[in-house]
PDB file of N, CA and C in Angstrom:
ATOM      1  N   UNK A   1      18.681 -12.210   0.898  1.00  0.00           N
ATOM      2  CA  UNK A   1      17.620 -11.311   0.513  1.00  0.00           C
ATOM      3  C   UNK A   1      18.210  -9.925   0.283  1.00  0.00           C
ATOM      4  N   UNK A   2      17.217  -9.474  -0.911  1.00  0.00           N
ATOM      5  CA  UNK A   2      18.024  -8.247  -1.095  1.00  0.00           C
ATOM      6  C   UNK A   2      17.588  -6.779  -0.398  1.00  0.00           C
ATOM      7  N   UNK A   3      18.123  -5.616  -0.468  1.00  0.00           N
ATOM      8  CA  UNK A   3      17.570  -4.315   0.656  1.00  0.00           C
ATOM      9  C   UNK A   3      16.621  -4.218  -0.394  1.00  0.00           C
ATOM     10  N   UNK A   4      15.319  -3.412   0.182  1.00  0.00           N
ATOM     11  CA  UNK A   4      13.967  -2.695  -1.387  1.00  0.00           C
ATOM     12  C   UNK A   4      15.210  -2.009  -1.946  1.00  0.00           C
ATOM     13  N   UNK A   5      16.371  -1.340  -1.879  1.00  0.00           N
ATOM     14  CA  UNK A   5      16.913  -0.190  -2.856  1.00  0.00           C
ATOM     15  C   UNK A   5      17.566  -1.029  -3.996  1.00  0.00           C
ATOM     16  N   UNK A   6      17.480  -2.065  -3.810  1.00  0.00           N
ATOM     17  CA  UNK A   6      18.911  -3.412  -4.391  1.00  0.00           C
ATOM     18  C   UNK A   6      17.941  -3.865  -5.475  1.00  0.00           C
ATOM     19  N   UNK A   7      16.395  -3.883  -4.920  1.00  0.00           N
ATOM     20  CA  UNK A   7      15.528  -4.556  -6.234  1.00  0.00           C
ATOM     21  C   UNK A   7      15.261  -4.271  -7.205  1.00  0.00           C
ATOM     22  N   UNK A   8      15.817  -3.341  -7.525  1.00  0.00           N
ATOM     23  CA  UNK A   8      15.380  -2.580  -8.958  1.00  0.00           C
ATOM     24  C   UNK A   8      16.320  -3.052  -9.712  1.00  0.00           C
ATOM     25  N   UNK A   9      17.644  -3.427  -9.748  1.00  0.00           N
ATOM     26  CA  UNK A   9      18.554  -3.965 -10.563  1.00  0.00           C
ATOM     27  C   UNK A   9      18.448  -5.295 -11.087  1.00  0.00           C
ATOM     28  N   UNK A  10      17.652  -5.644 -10.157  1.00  0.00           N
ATOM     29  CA  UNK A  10      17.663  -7.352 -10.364  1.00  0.00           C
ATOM     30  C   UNK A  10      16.919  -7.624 -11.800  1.00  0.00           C
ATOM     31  N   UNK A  11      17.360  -9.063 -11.996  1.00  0.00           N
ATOM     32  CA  UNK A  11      16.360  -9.040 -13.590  1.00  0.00           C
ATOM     33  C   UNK A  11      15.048 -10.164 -13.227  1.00  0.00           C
ATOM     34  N   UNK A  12      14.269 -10.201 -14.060  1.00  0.00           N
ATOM     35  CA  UNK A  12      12.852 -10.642 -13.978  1.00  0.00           C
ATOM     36  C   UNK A  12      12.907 -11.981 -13.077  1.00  0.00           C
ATOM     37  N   UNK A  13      13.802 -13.201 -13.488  1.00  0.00           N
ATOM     38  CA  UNK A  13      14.368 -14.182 -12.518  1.00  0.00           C
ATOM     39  C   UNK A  13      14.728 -14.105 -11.111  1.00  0.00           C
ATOM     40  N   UNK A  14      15.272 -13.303 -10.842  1.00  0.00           N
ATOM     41  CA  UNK A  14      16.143 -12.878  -9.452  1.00  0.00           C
ATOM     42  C   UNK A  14      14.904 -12.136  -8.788  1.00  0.00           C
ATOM     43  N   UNK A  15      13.763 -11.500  -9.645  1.00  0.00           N
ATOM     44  CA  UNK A  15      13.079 -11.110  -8.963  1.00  0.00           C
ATOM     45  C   UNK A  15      11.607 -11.644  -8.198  1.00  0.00           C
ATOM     46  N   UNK A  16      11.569 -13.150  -9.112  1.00  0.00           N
ATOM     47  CA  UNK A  16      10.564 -13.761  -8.978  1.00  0.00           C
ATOM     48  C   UNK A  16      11.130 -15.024  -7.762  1.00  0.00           C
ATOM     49  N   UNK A  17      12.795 -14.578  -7.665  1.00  0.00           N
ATOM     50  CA  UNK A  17      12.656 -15.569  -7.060  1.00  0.00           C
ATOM     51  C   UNK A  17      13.141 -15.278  -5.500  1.00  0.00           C
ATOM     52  N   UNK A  18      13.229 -13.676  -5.423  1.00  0.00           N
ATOM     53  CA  UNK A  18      13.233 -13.074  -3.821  1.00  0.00           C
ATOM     54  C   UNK A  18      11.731 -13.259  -3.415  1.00  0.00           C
ATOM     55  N   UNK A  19      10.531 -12.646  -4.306  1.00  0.00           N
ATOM     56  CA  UNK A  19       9.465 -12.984  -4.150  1.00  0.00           C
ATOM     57  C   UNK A  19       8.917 -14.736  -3.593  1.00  0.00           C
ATOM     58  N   UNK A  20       9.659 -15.359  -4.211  1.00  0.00           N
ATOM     59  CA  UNK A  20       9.091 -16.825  -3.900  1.00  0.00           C
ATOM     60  C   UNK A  20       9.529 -17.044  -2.525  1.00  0.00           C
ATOM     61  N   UNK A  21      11.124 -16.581  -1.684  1.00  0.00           N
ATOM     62  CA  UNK A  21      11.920 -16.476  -0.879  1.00  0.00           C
ATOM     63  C   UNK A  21      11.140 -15.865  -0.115  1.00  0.00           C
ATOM     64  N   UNK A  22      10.720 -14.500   0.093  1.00  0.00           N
ATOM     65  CA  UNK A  22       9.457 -13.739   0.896  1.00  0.00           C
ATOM     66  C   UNK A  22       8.434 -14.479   1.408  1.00  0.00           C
ATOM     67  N   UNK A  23       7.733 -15.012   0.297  1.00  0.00           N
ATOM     68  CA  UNK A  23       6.399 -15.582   0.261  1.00  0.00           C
ATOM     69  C   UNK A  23       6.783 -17.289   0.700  1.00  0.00           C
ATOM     70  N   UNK A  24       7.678 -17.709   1.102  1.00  0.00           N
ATOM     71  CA  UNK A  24       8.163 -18.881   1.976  1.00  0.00           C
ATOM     72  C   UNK A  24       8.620 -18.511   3.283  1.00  0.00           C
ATOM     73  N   UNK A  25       9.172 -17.805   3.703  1.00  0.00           N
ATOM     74  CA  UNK A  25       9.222 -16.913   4.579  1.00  0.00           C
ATOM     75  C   UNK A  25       7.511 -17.080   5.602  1.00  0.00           C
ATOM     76  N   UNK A  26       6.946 -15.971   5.032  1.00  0.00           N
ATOM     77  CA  UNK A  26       5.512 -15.615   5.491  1.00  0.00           C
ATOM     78  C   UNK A  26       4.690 -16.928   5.397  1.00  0.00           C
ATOM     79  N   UNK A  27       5.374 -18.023   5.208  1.00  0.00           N
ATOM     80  CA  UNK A  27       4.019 -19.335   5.842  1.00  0.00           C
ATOM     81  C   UNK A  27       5.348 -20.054   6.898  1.00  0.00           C
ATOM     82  N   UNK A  28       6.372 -19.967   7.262  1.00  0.00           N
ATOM     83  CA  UNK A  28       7.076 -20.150   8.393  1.00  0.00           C
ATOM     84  C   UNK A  28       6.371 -19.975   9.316  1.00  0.00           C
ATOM     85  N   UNK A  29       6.578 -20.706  10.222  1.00  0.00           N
ATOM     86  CA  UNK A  29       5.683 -20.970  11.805  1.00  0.00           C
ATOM     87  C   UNK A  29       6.474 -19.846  12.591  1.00  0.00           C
ATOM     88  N   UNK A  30       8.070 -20.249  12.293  1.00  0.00           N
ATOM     89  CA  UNK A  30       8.562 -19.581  13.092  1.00  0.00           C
ATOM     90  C   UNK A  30       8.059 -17.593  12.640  1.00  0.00           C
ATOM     91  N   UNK A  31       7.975 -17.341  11.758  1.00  0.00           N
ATOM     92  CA  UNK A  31       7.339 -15.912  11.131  1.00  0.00           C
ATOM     93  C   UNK A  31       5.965 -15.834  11.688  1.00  0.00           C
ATOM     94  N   UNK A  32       5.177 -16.737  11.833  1.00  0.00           N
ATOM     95  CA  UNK A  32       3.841 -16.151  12.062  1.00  0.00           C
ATOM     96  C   UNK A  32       3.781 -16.404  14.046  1.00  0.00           C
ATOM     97  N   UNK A  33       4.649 -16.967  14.469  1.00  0.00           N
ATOM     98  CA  UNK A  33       4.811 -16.680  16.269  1.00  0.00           C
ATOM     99  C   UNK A  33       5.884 -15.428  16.137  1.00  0.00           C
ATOM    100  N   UNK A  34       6.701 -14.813  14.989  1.00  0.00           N
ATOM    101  CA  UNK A  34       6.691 -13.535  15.351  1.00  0.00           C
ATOM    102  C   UNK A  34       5.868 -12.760  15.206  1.00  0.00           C
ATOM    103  N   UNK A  35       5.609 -12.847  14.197  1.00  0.00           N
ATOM    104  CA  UNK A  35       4.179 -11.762  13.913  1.00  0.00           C
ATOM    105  C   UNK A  35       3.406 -11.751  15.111  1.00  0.00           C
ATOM    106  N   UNK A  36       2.721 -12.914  16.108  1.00  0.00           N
ATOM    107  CA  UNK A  36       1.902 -12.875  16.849  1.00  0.00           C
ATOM    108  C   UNK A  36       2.848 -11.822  18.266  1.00  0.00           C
ATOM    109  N   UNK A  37       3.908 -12.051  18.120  1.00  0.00           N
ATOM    110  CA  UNK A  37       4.983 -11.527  19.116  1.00  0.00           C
ATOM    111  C   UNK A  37       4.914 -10.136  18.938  1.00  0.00           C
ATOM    112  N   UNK A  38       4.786  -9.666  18.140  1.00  0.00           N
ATOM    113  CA  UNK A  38       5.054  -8.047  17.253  1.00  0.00           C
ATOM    114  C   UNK A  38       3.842  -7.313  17.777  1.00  0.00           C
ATOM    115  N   UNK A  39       2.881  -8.592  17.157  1.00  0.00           N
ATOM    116  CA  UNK A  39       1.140  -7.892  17.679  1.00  0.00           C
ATOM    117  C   UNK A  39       1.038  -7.759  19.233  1.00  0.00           C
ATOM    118  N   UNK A  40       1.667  -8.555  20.105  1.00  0.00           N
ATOM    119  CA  UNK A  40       1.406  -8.723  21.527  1.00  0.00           C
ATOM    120  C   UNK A  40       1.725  -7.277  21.813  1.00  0.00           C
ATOM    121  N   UNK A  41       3.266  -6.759  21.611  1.00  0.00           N
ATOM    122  CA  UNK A  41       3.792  -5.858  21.975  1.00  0.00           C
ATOM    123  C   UNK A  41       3.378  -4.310  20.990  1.00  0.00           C
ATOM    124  N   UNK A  42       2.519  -4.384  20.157  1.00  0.00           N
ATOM    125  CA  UNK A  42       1.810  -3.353  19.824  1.00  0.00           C
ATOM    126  C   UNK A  42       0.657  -3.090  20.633  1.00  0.00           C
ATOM    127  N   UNK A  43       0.123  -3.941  20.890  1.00  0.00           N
ATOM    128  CA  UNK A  43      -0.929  -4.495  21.798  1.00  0.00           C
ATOM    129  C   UNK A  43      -1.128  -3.902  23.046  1.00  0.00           C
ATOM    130  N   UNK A  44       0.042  -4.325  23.958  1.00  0.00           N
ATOM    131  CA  UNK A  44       0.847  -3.527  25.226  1.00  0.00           C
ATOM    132  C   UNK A  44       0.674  -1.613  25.193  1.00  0.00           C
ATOM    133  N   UNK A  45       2.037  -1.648  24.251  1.00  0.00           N
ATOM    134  CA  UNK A  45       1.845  -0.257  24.300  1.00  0.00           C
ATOM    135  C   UNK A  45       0.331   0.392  23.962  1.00  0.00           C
ATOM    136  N   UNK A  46      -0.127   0.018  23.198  1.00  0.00           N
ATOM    137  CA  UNK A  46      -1.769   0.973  22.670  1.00  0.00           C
ATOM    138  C   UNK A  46      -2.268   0.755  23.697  1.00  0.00           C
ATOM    139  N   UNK A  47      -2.166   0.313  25.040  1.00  0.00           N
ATOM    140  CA  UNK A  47      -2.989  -0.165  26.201  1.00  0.00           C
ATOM    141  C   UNK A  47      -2.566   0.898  27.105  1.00  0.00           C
ATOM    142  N   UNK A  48      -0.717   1.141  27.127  1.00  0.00           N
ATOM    143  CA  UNK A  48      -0.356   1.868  28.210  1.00  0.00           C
ATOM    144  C   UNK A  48      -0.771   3.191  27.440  1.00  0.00           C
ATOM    145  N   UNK A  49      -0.663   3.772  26.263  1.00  0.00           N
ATOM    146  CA  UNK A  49      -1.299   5.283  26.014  1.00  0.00           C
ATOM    147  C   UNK A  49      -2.295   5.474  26.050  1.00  0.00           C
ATOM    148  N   UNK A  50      -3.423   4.649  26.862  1.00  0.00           N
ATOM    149  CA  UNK A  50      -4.258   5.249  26.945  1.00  0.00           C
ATOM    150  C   UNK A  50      -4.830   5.807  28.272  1.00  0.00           C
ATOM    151  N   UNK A  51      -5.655   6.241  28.585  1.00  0.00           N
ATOM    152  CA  UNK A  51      -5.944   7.239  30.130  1.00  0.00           C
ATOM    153  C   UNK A  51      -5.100   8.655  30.299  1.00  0.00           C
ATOM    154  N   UNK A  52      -5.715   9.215  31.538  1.00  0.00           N
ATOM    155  CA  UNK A  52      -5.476  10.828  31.276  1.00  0.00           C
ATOM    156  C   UNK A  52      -4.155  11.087  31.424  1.00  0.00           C
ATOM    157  N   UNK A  53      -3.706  11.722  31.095  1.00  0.00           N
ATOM    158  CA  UNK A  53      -2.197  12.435  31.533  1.00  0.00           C
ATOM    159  C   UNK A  53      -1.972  13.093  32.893  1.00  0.00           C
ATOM    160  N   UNK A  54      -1.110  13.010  33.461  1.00  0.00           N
ATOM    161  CA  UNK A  54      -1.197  14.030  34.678  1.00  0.00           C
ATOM    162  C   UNK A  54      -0.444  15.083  34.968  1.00  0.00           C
ATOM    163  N   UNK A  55       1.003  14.722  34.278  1.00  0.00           N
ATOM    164  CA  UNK A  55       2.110  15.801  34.195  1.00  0.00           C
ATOM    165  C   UNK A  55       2.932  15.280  32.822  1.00  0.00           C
ATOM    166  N   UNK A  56       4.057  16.140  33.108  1.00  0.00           N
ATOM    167  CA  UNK A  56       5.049  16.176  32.122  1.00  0.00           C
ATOM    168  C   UNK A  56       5.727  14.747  31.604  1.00  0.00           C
ATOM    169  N   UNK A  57       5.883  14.768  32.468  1.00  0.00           N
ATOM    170  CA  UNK A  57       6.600  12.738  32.519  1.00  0.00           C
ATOM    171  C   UNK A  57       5.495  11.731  31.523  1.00  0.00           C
ATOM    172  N   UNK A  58       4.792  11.405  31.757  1.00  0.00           N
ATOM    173  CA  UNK A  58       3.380  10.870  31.815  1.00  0.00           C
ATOM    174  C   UNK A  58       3.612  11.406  30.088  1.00  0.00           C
ATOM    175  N   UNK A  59       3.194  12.500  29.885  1.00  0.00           N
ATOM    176  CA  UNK A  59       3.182  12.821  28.449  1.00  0.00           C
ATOM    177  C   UNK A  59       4.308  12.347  27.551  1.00  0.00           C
ATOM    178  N   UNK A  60       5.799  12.906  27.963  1.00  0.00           N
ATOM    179  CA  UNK A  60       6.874  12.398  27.229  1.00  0.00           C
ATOM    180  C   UNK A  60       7.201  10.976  27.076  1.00  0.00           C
ATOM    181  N   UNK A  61       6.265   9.838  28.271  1.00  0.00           N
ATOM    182  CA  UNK A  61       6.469   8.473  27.988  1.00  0.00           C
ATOM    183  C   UNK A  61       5.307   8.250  27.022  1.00  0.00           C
ATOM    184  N   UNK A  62       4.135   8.697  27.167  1.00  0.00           N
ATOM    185  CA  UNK A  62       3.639   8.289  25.745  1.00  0.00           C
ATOM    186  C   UNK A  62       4.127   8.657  24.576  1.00  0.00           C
ATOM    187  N   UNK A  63       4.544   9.652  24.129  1.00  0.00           N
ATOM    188  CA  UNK A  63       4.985   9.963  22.998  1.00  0.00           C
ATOM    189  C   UNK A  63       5.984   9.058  22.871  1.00  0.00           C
ATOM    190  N   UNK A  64       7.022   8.484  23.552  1.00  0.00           N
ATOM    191  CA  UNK A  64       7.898   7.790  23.036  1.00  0.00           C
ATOM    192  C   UNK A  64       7.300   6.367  22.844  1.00  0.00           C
ATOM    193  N   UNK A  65       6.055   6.010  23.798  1.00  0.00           N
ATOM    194  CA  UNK A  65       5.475   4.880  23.267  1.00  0.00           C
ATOM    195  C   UNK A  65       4.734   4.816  22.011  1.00  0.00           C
ATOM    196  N   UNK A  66       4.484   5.932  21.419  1.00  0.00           N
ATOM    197  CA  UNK A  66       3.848   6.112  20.087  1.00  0.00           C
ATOM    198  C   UNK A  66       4.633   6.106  19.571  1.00  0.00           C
ATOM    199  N   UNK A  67       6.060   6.238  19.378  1.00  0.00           N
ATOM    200  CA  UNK A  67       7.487   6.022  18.424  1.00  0.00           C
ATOM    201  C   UNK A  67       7.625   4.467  18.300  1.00  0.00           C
ATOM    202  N   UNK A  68       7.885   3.893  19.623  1.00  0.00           N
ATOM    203  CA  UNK A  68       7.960   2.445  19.825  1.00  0.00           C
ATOM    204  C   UNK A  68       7.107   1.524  18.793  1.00  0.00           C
ATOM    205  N   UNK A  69       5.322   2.226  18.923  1.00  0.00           N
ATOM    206  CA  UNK A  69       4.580   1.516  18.252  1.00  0.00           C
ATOM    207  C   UNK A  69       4.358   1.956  16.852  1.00  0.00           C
ATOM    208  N   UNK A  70       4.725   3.212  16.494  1.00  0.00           N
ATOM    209  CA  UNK A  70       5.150   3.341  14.967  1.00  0.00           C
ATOM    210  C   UNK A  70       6.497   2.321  14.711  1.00  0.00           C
ATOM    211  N   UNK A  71       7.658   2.145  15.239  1.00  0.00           N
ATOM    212  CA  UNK A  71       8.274   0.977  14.509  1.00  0.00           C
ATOM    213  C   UNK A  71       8.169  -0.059  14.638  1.00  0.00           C
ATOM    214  N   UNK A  72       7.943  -0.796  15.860  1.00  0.00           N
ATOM    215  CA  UNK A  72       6.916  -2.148  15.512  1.00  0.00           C
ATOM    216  C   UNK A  72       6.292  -2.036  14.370  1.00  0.00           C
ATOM    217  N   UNK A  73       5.421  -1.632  13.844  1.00  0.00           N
ATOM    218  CA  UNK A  73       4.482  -1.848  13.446  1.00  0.00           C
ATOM    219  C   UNK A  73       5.351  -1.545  11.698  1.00  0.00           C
ATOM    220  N   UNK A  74       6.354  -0.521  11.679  1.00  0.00           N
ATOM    221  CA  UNK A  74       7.007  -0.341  10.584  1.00  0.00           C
ATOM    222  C   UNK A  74       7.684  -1.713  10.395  1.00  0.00           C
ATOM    223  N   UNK A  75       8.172  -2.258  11.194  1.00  0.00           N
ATOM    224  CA  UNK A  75       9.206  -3.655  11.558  1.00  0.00           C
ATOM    225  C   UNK A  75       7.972  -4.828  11.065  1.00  0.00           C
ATOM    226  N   UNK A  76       7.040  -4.694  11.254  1.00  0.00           N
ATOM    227  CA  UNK A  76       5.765  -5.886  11.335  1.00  0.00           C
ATOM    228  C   UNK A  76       5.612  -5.687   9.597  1.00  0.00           C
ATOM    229  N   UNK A  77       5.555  -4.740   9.110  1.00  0.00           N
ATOM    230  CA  UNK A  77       5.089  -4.132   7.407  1.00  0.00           C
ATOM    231  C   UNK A  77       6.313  -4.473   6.835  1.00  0.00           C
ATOM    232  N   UNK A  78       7.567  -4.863   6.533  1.00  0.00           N
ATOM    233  CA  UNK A  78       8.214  -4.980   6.145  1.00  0.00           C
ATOM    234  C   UNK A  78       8.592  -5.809   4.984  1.00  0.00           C
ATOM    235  N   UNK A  79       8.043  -7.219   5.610  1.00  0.00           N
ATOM    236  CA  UNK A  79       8.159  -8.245   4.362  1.00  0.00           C
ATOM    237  C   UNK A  79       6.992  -8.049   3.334  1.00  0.00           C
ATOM    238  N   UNK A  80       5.306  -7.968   4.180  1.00  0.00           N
ATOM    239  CA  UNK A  80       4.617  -7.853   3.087  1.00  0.00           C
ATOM    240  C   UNK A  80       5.180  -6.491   1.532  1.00  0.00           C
ATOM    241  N   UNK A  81       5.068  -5.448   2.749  1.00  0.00           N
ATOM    242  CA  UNK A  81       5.977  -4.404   1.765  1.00  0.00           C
ATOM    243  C   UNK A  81       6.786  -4.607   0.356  1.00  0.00           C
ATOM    244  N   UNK A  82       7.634  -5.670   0.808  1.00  0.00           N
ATOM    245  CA  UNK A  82       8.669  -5.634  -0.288  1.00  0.00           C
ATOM    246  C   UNK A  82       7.851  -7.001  -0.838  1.00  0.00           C
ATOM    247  N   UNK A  83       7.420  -7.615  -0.572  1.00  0.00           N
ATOM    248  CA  UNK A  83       6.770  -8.269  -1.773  1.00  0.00           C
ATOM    249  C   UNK A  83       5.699  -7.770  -2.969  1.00  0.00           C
ATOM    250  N   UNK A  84       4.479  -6.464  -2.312  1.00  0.00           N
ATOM    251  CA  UNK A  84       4.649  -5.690  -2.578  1.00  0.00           C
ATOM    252  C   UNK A  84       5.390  -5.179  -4.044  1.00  0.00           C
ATOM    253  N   UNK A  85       6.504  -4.557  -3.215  1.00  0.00           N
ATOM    254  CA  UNK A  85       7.407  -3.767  -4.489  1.00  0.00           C
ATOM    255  C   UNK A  85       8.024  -4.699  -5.345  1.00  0.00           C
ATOM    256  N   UNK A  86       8.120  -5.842  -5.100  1.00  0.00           N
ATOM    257  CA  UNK A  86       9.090  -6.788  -6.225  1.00  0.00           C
ATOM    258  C   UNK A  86       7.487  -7.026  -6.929  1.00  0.00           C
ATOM    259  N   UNK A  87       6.345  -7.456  -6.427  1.00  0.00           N
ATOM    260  CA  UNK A  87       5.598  -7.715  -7.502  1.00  0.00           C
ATOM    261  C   UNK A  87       5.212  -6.482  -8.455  1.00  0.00           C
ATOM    262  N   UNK A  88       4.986  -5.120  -8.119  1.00  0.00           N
ATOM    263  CA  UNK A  88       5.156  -4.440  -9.302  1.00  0.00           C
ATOM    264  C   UNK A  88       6.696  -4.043  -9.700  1.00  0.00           C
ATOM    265  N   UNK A  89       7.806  -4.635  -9.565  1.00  0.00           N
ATOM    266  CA  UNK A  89       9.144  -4.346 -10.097  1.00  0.00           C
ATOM    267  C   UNK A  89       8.783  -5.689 -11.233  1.00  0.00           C
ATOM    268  N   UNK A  90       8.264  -7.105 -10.960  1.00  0.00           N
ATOM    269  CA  UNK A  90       7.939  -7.769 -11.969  1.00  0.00           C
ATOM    270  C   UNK A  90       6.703  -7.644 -12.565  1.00  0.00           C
ATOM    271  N   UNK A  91       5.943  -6.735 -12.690  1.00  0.00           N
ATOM    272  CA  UNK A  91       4.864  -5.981 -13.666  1.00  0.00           C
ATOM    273  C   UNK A  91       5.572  -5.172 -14.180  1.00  0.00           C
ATOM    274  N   UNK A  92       6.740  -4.567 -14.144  1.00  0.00           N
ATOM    275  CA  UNK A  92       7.015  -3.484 -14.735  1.00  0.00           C
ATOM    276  C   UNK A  92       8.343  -4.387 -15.725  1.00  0.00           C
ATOM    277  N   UNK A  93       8.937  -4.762 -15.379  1.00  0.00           N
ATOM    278  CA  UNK A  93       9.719  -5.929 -16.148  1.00  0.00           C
ATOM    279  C   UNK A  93       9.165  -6.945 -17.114  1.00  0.00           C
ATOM    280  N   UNK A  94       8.045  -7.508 -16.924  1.00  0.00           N
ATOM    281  CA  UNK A  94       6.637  -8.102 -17.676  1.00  0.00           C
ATOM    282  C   UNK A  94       6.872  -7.404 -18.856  1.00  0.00           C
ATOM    283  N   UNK A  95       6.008  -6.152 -18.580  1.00  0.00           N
ATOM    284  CA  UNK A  95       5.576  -5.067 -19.748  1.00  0.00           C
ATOM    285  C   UNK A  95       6.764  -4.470 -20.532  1.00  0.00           C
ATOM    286  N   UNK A  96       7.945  -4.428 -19.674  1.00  0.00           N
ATOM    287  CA  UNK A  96       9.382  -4.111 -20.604  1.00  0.00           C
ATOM    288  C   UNK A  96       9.522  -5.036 -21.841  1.00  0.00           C
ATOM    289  N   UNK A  97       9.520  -6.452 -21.430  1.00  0.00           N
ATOM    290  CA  UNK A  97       9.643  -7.113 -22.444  1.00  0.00           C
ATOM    291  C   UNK A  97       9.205  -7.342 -23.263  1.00  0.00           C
ATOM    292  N   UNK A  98       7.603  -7.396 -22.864  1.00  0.00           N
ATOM    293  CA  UNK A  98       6.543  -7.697 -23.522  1.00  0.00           C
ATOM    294  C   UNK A  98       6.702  -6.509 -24.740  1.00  0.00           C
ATOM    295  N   UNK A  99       6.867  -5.155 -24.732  1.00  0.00           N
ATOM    296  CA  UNK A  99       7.200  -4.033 -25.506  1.00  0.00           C
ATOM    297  C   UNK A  99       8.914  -4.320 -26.636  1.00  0.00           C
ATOM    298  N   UNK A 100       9.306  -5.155 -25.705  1.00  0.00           N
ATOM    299  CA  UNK A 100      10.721  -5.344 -26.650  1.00  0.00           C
ATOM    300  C   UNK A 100      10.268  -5.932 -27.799  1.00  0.00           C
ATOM    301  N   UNK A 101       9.423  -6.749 -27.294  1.00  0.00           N
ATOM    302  CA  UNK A 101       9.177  -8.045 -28.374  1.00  0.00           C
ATOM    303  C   UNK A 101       8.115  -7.547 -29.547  1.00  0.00           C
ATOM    304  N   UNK A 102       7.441  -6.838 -29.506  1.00  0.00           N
ATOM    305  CA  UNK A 102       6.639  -5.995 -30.434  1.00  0.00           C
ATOM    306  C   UNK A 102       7.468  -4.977 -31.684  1.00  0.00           C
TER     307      UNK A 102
END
């Protein structure tokens, strides 16, 4: 699989067929008991930030649990994401050609 920065080079083929690769991926069992794994532990933390603060400590561990659960959750967005961007990298490749050929 390629990085999102790598997909723009690819040609209309290569791109339909990371997409197909993604989108096989995301009906994996083993992918959707992570996903459920990802959610548990977003889950967790949004549980421990909540209630009053009492001191200094207390504050600086939530904030780092709000980091934690911003990348989970960046880590959880990932594949849809780039499927996502390859499907308009192949709308935009579509319409390239489609314009050549005119």
């Amino acid at each position: 699989m390629s990085r999102p920065s790598d997909l723009e080079d690819k040609n209309l083929r290569e791109l339909q067929e990371e997409r197909s690769n993604l989108l096989s991926l995301t009906q994996h069992p083993g992918y959707q008991w992570l996903l459920q794994l990802v959610d548990s532990q977003i889950n967790a933390r949004r549980a421990q930030t909540f209630g009053p603060l009492t001191d200094y400590i207390q504050i600086l561990t939530q904030e780092y649990m709000k980091g934690e659960i911003a990348g989970i959750t960046t880590f959880r967005e990932m594949v849809p994401a780039t499927i996502q961007l390859i499907d308009s990298l192949i709308e935009d490749k579509v319409k390239e050609s489609g314009n050549e050929q005119v």
